[in-house]
N, C-alpha and C. Protein backbone atom coordinates (compact mmCIF):
# COMPACT_ATOMS: atom_id res chain seq x y z
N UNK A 1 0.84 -1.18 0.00
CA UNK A 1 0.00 0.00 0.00
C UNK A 1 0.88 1.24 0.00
N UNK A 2 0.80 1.81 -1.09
CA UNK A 2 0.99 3.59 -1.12
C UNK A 2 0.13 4.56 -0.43
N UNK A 3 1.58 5.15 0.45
CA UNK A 3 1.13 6.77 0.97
C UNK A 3 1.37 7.46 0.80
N UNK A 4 0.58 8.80 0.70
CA UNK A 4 0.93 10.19 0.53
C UNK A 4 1.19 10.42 1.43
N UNK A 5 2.52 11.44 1.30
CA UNK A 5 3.14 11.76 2.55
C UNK A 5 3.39 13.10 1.91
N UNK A 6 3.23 14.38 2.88
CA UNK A 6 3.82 15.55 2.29
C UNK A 6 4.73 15.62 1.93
N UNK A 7 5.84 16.69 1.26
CA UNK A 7 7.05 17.14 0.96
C UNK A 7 7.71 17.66 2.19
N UNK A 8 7.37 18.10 3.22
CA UNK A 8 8.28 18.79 4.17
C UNK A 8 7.29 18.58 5.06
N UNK A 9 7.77 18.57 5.93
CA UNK A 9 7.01 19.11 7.36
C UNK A 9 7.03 17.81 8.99
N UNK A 10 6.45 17.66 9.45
CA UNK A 10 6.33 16.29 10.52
C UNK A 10 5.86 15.19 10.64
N UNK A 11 6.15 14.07 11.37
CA UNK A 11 4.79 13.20 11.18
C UNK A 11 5.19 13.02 12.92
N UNK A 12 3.78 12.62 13.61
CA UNK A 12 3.92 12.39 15.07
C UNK A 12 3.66 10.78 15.22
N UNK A 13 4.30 9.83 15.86
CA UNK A 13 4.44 8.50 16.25
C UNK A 13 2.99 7.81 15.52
N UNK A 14 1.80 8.10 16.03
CA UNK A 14 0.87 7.20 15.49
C UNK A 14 0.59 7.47 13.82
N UNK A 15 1.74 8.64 13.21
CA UNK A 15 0.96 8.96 11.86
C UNK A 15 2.36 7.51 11.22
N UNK A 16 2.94 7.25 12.09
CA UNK A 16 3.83 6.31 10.99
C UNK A 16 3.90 4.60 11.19
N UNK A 17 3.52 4.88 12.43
CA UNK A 17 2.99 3.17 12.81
C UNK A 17 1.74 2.98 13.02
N UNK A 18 0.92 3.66 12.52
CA UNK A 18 -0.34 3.54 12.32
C UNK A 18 -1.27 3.62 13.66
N UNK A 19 -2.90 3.70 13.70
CA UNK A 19 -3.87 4.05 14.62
C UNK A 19 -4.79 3.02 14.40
N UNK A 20 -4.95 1.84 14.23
CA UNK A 20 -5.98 0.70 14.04
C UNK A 20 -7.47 1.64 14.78
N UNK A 21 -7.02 1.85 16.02
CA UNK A 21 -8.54 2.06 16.64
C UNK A 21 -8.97 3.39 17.01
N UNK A 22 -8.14 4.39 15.98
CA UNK A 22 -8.12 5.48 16.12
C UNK A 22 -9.68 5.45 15.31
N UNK A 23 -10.30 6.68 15.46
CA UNK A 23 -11.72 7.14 14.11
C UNK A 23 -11.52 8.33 13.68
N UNK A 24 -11.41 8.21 12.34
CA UNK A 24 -10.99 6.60 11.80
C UNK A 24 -9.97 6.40 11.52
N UNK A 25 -9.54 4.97 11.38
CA UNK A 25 -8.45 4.49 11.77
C UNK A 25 -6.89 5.17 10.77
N UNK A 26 -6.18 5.04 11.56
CA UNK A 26 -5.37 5.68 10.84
C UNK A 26 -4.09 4.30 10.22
N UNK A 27 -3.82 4.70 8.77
CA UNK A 27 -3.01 3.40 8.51
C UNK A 27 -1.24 3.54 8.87
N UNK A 28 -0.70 2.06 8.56
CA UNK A 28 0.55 2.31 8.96
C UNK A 28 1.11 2.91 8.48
N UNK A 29 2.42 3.37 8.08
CA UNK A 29 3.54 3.94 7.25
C UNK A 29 4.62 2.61 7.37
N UNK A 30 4.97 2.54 8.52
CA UNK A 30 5.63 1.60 8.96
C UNK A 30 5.04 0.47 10.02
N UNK A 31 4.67 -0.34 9.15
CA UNK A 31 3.62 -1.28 10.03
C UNK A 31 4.59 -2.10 11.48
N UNK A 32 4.72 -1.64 12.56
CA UNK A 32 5.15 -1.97 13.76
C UNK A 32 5.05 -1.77 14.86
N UNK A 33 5.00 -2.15 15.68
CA UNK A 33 4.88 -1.76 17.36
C UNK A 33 5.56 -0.72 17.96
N UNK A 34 5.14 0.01 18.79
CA UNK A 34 5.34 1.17 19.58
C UNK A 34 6.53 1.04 20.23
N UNK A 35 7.14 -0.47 20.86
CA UNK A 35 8.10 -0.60 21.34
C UNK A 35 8.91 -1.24 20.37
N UNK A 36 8.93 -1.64 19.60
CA UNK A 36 10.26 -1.36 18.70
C UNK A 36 10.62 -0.98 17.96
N UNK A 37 9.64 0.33 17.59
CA UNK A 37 10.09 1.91 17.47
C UNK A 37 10.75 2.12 18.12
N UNK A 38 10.73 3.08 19.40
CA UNK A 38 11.43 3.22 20.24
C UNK A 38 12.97 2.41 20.35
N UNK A 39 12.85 0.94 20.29
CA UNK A 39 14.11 0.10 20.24
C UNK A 39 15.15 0.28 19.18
N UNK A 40 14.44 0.53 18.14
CA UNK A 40 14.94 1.08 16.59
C UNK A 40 15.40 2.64 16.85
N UNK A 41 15.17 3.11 17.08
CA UNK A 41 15.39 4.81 17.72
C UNK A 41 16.40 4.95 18.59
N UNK A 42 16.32 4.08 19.27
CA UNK A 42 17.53 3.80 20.36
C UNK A 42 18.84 3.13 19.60
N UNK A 43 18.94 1.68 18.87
CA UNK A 43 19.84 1.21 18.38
C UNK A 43 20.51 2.67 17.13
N UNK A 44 19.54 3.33 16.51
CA UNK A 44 20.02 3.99 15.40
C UNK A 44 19.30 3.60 14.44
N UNK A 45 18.56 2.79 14.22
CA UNK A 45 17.77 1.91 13.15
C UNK A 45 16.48 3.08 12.38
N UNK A 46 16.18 3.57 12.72
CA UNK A 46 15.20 4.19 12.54
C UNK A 46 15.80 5.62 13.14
N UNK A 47 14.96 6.85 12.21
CA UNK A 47 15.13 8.34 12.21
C UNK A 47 15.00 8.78 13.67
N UNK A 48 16.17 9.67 14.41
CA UNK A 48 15.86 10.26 15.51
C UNK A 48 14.87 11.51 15.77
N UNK A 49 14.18 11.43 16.61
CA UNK A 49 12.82 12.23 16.82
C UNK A 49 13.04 13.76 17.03
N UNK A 50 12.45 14.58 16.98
CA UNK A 50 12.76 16.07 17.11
C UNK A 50 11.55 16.51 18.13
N UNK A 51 11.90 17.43 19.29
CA UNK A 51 11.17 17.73 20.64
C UNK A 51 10.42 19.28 20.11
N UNK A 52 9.02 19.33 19.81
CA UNK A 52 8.63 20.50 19.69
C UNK A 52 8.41 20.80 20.98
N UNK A 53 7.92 20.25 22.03
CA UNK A 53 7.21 20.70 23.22
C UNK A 53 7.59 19.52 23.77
N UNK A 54 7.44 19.60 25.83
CA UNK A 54 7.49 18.42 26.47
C UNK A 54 6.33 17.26 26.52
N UNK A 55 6.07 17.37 25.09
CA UNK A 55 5.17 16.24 25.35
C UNK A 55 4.51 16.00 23.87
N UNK A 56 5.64 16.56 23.30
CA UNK A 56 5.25 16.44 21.69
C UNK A 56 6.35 16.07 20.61
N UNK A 57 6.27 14.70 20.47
CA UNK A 57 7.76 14.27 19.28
C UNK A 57 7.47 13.85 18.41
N UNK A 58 7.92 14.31 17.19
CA UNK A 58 7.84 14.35 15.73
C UNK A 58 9.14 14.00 14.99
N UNK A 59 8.67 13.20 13.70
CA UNK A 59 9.95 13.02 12.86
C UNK A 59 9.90 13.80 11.23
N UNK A 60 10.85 14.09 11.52
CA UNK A 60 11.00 14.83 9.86
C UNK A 60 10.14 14.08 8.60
N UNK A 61 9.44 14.20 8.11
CA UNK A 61 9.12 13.83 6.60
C UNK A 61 10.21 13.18 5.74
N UNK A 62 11.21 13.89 5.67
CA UNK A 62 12.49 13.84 5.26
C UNK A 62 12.83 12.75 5.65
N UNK A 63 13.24 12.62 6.98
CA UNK A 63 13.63 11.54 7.27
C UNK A 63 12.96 10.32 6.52
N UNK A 64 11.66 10.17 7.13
CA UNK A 64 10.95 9.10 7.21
C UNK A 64 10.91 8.55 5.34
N UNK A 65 11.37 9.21 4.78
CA UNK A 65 11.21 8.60 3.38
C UNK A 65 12.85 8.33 3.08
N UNK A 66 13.65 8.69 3.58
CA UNK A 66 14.77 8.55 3.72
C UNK A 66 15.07 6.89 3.90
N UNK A 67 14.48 6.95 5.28
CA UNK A 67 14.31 5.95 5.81
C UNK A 67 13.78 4.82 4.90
N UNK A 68 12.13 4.60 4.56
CA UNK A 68 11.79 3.87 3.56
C UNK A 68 12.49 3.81 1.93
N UNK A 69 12.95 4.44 1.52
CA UNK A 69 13.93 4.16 0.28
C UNK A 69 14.91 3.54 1.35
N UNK A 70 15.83 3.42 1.90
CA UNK A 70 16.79 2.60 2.52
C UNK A 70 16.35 1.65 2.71
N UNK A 71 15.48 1.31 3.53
CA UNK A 71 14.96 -0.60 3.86
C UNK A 71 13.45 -0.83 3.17
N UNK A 72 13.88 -1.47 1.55
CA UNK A 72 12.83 -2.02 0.76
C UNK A 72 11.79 -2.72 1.39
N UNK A 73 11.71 -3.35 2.82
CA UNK A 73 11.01 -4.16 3.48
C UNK A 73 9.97 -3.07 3.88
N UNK A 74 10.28 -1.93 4.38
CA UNK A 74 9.03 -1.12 4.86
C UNK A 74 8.13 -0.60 3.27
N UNK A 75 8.59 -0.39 2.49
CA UNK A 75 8.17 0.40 1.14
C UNK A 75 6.99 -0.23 0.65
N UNK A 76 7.01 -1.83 0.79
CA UNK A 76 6.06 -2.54 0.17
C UNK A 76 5.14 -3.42 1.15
């Protein structure tokens, strides 16, 4: 499945691993669990997060396609 993803700007944690029970639901980008995001984030595996506020983390756009052109496994 293809996503549109803007040209610039943020995406916040549930816009890239998706919202199953969000309404309505929101789909994956990167179909995976919350904790190994985070684990991936930590090793280096995945794009480091940027702090707008204490309680608000976002990843570059940029990144995140960065990211998917690098590991063919998320793309498709």
């Amino acid at each position: 499945m293809r996503h549109t993803l803007p040209e610039t700007g943020y995406l916040r944690l549930h816009q890239i691993i998706g919202a199953p029970k969000a309404d309505p639901p929101i789909p994956a980008i990167i179909p995976i669990s919350k904790s190994t995001w985070w684990a991936g984030v930590k090793s280096g595996r995945y794009p480091c997060p940027k702090k707008l506020g204490p309680r608000i983390t976002v990843w570059r756009v940029e990144d995140i396609r960065a990211f998917i052109s690098r590991d063919t496994n998320v793309a498709e």
